[in-house]
C-alpha atoms as a PDB file:
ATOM      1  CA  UNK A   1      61.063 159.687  67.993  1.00  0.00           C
ATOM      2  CA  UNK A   2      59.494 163.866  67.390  1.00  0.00           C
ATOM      3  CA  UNK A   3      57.093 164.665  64.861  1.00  0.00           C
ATOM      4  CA  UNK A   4      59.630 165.656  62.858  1.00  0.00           C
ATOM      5  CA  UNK A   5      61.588 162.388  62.576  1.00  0.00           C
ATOM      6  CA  UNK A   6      62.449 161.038  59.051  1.00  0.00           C
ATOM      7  CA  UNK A   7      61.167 157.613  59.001  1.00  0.00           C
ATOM      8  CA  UNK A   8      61.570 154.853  56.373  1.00  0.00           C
ATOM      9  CA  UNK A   9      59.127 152.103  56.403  1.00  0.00           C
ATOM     10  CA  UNK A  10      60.509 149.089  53.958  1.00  0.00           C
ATOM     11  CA  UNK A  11      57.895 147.207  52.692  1.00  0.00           C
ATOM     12  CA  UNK A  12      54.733 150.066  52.189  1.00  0.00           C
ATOM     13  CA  UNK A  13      53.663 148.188  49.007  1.00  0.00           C
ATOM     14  CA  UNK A  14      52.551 145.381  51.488  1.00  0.00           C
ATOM     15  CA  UNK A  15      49.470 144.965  54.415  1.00  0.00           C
ATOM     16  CA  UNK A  16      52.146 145.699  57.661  1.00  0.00           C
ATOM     17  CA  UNK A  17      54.228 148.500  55.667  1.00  0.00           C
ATOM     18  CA  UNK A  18      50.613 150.283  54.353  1.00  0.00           C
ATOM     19  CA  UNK A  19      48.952 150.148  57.699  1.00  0.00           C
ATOM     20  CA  UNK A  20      52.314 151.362  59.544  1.00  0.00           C
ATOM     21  CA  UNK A  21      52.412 154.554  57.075  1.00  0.00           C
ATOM     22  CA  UNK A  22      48.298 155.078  57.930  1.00  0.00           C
ATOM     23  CA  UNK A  23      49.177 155.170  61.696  1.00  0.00           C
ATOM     24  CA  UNK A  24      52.207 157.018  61.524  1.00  0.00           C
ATOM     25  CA  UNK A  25      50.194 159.809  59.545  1.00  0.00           C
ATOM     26  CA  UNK A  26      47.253 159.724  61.521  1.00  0.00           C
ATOM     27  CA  UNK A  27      49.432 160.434  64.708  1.00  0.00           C
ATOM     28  CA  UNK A  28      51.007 163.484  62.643  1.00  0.00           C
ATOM     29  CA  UNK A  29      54.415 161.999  61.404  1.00  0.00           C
ATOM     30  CA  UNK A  30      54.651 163.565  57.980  1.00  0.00           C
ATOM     31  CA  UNK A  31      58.403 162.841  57.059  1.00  0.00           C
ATOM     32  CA  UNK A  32      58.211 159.316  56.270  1.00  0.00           C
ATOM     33  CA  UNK A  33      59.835 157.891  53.027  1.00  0.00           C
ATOM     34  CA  UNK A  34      59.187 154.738  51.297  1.00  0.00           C
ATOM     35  CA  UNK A  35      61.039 152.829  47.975  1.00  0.00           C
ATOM     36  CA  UNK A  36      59.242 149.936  46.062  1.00  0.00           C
ATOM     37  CA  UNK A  37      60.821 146.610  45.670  1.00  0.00           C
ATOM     38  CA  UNK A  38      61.721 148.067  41.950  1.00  0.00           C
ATOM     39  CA  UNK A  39      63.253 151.003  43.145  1.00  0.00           C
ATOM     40  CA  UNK A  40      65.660 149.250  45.914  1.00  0.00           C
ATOM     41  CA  UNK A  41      66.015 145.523  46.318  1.00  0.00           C
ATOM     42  CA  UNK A  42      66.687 145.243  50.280  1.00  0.00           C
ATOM     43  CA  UNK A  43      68.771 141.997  49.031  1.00  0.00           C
ATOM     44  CA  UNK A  44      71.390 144.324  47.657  1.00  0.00           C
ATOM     45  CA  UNK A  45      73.673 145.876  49.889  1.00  0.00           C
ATOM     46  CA  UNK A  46      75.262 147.920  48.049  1.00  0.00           C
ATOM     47  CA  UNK A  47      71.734 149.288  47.213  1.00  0.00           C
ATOM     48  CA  UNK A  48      70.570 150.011  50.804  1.00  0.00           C
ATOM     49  CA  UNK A  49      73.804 151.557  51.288  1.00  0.00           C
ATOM     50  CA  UNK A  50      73.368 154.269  49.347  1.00  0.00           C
ATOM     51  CA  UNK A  51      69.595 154.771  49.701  1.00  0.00           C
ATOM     52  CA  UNK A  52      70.641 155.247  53.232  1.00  0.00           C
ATOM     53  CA  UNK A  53      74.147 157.347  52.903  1.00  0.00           C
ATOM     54  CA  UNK A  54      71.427 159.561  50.858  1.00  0.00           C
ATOM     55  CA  UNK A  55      68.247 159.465  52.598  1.00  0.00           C
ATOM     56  CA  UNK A  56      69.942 159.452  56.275  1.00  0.00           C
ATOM     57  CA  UNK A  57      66.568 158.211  57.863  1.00  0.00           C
ATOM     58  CA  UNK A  58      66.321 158.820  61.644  1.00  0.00           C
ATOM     59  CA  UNK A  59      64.076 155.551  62.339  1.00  0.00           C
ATOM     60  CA  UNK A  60      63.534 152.207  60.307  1.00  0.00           C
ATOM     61  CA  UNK A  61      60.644 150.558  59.781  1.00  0.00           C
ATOM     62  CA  UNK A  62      61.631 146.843  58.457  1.00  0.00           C
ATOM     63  CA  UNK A  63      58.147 145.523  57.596  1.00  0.00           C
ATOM     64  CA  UNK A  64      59.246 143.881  54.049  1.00  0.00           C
ATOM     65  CA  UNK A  65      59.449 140.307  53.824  1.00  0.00           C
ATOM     66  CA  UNK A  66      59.128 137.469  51.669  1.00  0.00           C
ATOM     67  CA  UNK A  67      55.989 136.047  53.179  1.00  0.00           C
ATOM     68  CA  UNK A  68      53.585 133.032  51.972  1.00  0.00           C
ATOM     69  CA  UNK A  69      51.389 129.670  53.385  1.00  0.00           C
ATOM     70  CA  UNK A  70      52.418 126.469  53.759  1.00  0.00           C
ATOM     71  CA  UNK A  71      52.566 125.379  49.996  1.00  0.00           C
ATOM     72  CA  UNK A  72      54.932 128.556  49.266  1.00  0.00           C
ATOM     73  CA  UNK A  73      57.278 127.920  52.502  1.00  0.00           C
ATOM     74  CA  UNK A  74      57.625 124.097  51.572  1.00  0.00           C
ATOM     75  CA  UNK A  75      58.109 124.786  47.939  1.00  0.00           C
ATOM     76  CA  UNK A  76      60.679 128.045  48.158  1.00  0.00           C
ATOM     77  CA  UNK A  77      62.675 127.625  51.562  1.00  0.00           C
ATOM     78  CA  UNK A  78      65.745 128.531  49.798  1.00  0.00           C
ATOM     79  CA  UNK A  79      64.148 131.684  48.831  1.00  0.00           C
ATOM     80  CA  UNK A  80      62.452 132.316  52.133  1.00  0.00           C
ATOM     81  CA  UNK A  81      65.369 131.866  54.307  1.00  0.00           C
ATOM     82  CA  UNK A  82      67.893 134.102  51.774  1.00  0.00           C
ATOM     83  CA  UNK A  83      65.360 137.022  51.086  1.00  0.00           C
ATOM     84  CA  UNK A  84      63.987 137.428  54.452  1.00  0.00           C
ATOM     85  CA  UNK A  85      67.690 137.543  55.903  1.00  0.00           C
ATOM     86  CA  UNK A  86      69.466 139.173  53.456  1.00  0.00           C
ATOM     87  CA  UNK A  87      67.035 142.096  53.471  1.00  0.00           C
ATOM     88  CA  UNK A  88      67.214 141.791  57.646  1.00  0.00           C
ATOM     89  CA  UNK A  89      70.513 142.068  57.841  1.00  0.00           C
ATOM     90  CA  UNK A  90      71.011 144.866  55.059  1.00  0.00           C
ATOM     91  CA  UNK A  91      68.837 146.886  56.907  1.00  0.00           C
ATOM     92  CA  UNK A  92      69.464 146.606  60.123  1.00  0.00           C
ATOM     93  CA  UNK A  93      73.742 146.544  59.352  1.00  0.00           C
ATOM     94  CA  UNK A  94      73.363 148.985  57.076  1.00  0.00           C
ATOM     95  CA  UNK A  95      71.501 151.136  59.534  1.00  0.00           C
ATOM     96  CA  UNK A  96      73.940 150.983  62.201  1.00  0.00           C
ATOM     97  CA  UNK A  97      76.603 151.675  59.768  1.00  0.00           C
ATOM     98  CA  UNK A  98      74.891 155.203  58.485  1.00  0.00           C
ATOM     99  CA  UNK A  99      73.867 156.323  62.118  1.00  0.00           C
ATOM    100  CA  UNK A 100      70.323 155.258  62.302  1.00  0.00           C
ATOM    101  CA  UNK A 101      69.841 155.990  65.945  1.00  0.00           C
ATOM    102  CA  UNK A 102      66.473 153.573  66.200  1.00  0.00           C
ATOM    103  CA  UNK A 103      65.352 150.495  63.810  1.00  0.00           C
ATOM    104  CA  UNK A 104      61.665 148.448  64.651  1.00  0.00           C
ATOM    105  CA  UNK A 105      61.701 145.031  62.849  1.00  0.00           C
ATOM    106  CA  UNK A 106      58.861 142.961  62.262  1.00  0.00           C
ATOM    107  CA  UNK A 107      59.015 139.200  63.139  1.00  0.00           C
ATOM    108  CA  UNK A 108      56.171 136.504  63.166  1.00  0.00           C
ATOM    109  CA  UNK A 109      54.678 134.260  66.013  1.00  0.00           C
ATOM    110  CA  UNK A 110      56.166 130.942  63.978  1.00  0.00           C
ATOM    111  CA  UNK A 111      59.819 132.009  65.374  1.00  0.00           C
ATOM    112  CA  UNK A 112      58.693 129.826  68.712  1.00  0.00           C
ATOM    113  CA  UNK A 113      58.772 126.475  68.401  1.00  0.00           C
ATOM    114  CA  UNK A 114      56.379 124.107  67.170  1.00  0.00           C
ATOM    115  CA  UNK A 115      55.260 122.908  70.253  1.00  0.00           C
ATOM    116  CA  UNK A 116      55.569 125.407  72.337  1.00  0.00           C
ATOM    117  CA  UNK A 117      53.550 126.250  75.840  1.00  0.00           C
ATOM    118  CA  UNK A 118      50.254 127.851  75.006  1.00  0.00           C
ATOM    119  CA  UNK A 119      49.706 131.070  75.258  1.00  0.00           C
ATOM    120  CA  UNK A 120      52.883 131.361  73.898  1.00  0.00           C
ATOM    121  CA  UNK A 121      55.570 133.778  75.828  1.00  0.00           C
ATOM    122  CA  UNK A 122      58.779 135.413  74.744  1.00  0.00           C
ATOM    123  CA  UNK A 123      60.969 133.233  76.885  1.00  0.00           C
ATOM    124  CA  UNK A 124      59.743 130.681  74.517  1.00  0.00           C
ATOM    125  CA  UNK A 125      61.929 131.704  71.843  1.00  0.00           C
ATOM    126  CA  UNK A 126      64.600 128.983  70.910  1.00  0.00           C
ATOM    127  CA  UNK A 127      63.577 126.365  73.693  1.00  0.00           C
ATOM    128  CA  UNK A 128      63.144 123.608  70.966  1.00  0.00           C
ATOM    129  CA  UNK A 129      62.755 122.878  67.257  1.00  0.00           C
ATOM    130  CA  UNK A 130      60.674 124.944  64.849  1.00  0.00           C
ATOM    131  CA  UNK A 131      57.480 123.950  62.736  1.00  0.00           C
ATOM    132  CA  UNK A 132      58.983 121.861  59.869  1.00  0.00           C
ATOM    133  CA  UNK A 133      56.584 124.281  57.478  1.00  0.00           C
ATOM    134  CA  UNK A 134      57.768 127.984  57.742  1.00  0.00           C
ATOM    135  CA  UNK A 135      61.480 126.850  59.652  1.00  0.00           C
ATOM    136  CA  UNK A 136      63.027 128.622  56.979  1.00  0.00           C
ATOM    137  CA  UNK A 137      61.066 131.758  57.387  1.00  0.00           C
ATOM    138  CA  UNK A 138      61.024 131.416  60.926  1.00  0.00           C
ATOM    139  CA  UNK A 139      65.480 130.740  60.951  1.00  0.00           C
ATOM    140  CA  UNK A 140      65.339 134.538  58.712  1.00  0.00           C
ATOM    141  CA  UNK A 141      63.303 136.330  61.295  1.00  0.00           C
ATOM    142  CA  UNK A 142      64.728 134.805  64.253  1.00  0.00           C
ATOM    143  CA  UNK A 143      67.969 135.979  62.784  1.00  0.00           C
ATOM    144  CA  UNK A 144      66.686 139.665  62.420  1.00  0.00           C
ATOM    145  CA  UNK A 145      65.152 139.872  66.007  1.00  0.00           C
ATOM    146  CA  UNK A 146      69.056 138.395  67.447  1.00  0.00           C
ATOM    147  CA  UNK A 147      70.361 141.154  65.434  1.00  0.00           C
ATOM    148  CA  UNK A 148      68.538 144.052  66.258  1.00  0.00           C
ATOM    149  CA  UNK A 149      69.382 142.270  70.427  1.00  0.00           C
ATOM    150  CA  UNK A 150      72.762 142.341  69.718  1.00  0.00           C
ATOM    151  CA  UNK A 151      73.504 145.548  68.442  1.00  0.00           C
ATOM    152  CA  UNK A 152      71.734 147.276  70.955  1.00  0.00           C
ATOM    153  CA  UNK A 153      73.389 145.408  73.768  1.00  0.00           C
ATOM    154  CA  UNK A 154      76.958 145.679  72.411  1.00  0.00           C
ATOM    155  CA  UNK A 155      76.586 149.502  70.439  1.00  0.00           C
ATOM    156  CA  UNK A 156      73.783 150.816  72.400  1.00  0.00           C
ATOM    157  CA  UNK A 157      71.720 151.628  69.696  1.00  0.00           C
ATOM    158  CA  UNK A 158      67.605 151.413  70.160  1.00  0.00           C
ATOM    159  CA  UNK A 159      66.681 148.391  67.902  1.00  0.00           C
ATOM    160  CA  UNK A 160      63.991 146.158  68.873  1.00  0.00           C
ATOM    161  CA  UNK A 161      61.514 143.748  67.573  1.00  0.00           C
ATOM    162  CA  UNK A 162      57.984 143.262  67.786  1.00  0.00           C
ATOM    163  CA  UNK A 163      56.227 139.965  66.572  1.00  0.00           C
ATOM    164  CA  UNK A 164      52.860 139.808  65.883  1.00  0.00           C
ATOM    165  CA  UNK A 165      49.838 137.324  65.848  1.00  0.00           C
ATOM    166  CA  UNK A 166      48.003 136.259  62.536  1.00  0.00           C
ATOM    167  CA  UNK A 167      47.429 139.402  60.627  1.00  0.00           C
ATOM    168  CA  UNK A 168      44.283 140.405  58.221  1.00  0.00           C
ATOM    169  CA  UNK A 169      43.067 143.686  56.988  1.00  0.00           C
ATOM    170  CA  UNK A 170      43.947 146.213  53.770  1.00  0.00           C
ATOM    171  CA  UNK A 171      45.627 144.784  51.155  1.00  0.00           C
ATOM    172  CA  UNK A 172      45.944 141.125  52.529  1.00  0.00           C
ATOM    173  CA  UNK A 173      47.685 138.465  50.158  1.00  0.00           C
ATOM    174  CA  UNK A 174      44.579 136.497  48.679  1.00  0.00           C
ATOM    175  CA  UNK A 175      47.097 134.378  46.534  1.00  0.00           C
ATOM    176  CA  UNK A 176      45.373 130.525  45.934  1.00  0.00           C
ATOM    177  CA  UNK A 177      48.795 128.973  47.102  1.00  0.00           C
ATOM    178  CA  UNK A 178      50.735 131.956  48.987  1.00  0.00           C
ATOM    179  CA  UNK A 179      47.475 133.162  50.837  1.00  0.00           C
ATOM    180  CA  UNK A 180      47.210 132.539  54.628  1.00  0.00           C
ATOM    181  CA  UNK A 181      43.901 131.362  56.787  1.00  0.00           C
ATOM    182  CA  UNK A 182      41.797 134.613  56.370  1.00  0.00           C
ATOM    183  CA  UNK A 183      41.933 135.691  53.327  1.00  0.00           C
ATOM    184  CA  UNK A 184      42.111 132.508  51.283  1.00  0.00           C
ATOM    185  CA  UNK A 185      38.606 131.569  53.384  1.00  0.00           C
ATOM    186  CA  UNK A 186      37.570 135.313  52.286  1.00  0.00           C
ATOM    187  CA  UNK A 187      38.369 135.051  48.707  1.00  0.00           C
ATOM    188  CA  UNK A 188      36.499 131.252  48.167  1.00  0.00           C
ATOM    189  CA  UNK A 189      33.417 132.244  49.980  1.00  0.00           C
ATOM    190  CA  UNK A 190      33.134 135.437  48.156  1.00  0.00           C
ATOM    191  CA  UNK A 191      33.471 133.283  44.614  1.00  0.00           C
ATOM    192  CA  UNK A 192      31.293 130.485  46.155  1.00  0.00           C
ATOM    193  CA  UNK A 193      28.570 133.276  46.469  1.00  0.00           C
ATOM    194  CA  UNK A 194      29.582 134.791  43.536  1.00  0.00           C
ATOM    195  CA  UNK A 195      28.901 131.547  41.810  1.00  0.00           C
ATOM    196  CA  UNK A 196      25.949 130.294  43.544  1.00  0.00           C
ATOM    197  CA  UNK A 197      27.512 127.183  44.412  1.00  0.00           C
ATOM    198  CA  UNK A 198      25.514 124.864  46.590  1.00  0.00           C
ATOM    199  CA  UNK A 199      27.840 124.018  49.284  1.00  0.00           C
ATOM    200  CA  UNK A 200      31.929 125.308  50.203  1.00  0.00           C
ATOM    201  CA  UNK A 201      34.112 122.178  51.320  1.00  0.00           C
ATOM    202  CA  UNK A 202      36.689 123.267  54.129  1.00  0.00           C
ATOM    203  CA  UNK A 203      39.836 121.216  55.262  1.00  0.00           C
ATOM    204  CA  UNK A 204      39.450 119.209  58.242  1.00  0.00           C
ATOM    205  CA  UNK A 205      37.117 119.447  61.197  1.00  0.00           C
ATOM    206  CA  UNK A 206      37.722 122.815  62.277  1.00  0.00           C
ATOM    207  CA  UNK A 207      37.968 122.748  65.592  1.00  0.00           C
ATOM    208  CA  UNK A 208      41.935 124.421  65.871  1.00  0.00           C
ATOM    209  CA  UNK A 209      41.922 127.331  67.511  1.00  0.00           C
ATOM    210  CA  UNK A 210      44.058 130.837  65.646  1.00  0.00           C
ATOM    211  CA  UNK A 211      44.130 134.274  66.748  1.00  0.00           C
ATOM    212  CA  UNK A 212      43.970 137.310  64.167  1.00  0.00           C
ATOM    213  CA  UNK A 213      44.811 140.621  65.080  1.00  0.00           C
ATOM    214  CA  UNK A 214      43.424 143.093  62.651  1.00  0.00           C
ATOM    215  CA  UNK A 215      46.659 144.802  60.817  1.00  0.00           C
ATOM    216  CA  UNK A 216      45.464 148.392  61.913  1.00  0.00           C
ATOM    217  CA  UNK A 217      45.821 147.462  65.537  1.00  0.00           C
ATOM    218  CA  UNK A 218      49.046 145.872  64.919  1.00  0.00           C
ATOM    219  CA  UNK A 219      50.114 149.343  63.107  1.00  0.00           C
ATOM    220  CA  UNK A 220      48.806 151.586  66.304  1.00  0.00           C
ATOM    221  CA  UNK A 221      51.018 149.150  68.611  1.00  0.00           C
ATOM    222  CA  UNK A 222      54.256 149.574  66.935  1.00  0.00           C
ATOM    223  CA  UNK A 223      53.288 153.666  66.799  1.00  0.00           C
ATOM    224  CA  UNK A 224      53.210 153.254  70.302  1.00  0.00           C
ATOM    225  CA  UNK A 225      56.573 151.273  70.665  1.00  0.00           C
ATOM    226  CA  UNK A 226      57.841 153.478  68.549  1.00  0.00           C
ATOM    227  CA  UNK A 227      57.641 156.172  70.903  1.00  0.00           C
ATOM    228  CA  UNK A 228      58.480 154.608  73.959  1.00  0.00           C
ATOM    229  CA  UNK A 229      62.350 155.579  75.040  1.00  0.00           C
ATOM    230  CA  UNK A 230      63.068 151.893  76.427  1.00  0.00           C
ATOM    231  CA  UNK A 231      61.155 149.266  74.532  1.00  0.00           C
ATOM    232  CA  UNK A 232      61.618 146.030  75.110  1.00  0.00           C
ATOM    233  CA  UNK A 233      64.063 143.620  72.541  1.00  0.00           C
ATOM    234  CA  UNK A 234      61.399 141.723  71.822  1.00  0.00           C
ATOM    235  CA  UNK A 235      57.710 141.811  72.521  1.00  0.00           C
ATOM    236  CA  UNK A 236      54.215 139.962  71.068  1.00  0.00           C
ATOM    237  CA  UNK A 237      51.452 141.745  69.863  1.00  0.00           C
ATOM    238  CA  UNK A 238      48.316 140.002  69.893  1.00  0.00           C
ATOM    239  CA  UNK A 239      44.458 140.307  70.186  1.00  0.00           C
ATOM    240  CA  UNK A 240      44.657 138.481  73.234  1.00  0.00           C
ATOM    241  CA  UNK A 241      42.111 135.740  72.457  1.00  0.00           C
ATOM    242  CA  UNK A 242      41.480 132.896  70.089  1.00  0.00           C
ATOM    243  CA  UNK A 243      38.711 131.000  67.930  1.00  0.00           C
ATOM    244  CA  UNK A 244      38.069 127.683  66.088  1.00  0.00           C
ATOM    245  CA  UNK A 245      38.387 128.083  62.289  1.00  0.00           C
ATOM    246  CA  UNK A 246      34.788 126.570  62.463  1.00  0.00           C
ATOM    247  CA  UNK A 247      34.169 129.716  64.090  1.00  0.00           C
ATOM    248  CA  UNK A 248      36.424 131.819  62.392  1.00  0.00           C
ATOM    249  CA  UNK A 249      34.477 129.805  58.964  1.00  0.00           C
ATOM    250  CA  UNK A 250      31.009 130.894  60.337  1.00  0.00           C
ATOM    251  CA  UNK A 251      31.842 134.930  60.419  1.00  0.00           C
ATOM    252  CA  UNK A 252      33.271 135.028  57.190  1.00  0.00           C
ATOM    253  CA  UNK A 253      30.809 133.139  55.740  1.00  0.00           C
ATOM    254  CA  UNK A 254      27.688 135.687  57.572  1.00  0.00           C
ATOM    255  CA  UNK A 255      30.075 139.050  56.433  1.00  0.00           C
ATOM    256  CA  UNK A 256      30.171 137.515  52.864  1.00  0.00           C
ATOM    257  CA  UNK A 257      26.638 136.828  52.899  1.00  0.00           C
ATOM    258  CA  UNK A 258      27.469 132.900  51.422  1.00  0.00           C
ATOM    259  CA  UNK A 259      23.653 131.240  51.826  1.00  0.00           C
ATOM    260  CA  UNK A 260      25.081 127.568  50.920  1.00  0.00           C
ATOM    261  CA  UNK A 261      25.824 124.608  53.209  1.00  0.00           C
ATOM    262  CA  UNK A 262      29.803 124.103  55.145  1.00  0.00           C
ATOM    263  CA  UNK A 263      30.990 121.078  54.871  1.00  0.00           C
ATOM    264  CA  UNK A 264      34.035 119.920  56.485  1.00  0.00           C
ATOM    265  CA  UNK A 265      36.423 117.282  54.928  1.00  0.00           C
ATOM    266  CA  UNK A 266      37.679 115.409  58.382  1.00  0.00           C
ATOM    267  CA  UNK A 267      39.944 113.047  56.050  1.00  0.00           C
ATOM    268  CA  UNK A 268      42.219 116.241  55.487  1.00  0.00           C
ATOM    269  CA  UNK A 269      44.880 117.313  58.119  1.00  0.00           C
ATOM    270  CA  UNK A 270      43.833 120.182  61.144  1.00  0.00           C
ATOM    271  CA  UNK A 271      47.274 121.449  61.459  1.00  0.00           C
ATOM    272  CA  UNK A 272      48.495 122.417  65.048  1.00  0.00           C
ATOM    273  CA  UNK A 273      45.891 122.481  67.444  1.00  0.00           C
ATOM    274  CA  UNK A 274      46.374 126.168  68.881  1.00  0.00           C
ATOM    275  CA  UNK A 275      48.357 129.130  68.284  1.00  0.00           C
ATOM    276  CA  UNK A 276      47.663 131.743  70.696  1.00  0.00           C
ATOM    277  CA  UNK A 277      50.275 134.285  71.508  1.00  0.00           C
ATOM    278  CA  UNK A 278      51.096 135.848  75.273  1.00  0.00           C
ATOM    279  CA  UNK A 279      50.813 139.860  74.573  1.00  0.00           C
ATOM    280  CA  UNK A 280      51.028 140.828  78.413  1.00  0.00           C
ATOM    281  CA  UNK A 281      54.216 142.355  77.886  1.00  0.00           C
ATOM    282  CA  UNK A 282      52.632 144.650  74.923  1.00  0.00           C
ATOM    283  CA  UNK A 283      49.428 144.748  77.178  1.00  0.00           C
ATOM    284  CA  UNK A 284      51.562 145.922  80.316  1.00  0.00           C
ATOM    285  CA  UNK A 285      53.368 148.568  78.621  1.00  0.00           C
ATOM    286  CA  UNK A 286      49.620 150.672  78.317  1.00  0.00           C
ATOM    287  CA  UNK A 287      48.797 148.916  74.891  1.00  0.00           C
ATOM    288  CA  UNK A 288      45.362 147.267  73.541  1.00  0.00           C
ATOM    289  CA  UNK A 289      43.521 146.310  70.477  1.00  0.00           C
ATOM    290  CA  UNK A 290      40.147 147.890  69.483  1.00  0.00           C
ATOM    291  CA  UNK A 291      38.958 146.350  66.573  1.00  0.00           C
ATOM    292  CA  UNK A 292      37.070 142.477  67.286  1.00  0.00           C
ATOM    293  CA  UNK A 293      36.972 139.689  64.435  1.00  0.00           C
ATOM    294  CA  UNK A 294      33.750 140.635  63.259  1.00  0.00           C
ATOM    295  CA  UNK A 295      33.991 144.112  63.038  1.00  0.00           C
ATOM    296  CA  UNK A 296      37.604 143.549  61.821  1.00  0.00           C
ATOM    297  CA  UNK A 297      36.307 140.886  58.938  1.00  0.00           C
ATOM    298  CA  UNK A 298      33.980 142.965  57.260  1.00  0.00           C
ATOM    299  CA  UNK A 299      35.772 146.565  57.206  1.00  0.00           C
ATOM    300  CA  UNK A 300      38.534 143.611  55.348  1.00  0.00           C
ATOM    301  CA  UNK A 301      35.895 142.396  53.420  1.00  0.00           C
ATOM    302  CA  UNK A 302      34.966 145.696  52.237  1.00  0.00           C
ATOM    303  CA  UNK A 303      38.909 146.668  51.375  1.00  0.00           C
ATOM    304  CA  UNK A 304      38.819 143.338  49.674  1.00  0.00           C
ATOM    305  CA  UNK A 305      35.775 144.126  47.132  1.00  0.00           C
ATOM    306  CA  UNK A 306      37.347 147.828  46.920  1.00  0.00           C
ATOM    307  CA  UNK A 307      40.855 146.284  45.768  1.00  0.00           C
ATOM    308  CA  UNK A 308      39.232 143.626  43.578  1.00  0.00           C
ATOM    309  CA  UNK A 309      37.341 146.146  41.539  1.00  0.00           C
ATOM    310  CA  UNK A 310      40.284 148.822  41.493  1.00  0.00           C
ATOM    311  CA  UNK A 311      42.676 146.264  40.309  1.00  0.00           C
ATOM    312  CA  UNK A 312      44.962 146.443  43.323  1.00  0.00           C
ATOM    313  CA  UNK A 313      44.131 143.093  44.800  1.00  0.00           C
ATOM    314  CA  UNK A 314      47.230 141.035  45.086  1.00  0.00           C
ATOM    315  CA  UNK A 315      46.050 137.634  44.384  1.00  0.00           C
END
């Protein structure tokens, strides 16, 4: 990839696709071209077609996805699992059909299975069943890594997948039912203070341990895959560490500035004990995070109010 390169990133609307466009200008790549969900429907091949028989993009960005928590995943899997690979395949089929010499899809840590060795690794991947949850998701985007494997091994075309940790930062879902970890424990402590109430109750006892990567980090690591000649198929980015969600609880509730008392409901389910992901490849290929929790929390936090009072916040 030159500075020159015409890139399309699908999905810009959303946090991945906004922070990928923010890194790829910041590192000088001006050409880039984005399309709302209204303007093409990645589920429509005969759509993508023609955007790309017109647009003849040199690189492929595929960071749009139907994405949402638990409640959403168990409630829609029909809509998860036909979105998520419809769009996958358009794009990455319709990209080696129109000459698109180098295509980057996003994946998620929930393609490896449910109980999986911790940290997790990328020999991991389909070494035993899926989280019941997100398997529909997880089925979609395990589909769109295989894809972007198998054309490159059989066509010898550069497409290659990178599959990130927990993500947080600009324009974050904050969605009561489709909003993950972070920002649903962002949004209720900022209307708990808002409200002055006495007390927030929190599910469980808090002691599972998540990693977030901040999405800004995750954006200057696929820059930098992006411009390697021989990336790896497939390759975790992560922060490298983890914390409890007690923990995780106690910054957001300091950045917020919430005064009341956390209580913890232990009648209500943890969830799996640890997801922490194995980013020595990433790591090993010259590649770290800057930006800690807390640091990474309030700039978030900040976006957050900004979006809330613009009317951007997608909640």
């Amino acid at each position: 990839m030159n500075s020159d390169s015409k890139i399309y990133v699908a999905g810009h609307r959303g946090m991945v696709g906004a922070g990928t466009v923010r890194a790829l200008q910041a590192k000088g790549y001006t050409n880039i071209v984005t399309r709302t969900r209204a303007e093409l429907d990645l589920t429509n091949s005969v759509a993508v077609d023609q955007f790309l028989a017109d647009e003849k993009p040199d690189v492929i960005v595929v960071a749009a996805a139907k994405v949402g928590g638990i409640h959403a995943n168990n409630t829609y899997p029909a809509e998860f699992i036909y979105e998520n690979l419809a769009s996958a395949q358009n794009c990455i089929h319709g990209a080696y059909k129109h000459g698109v010499g180098r295509v980057l899809f996003l994946g998620s840590s929930c393609i490896y299975p449910k109980l999986a060795e911790q940290p997790m690794r990328e020999d991991a991947l389909l070494t035993g069943p899926l989280e019941p949850t997100n398997e529909a998701y997880a089925i979609a985007k395990i589909a769109g890594l295989k894809l972007c494997e198998y054309y490159r091994k059989q066509y010898g075309v550069c497409y290659h997948s990178a599959m990130p940790t927990n993500l947080y930062g600009p324009r974050d879902n904050y969605h009561g039912e489709n909003s993950h970890v972070l920002p649903a424990l962002l949004r209720r402590f900022h209307e708990a203070k808002e409200s002055g109430a006495p007390s927030i109750t929190l599910w469980g006892t808090g002691s599972p341990m998540r990693e977030f990567l901040h999405v800004d980090d995750l954006a200057a690591a696929l820059v930098y895959l992006l411009e390697l000649e021989e990336p790896p198929d497939l390759v975790n980015v992560g922060y490298g560490s983890d914390v409890t969600i007690k923990e995780l609880a106690e910054i957001i509730r300091d950045v917020v500035g919430f005064e009341g008392e956390l209580v913890w409901d232990t009648s209500r389910p943890d969830g799996s004990p640890r997801k922490l992901m194995d980013s020595s490849r990433m790591r090993a290929l010259g590649w770290t995070p800057q930006i800690d929790l807390p640091a990474g929390v309030r700039q978030t936090y900040a976006s957050f109010l900004e979006e809330m009072t613009s009317g951007e916040l997608r909640a």
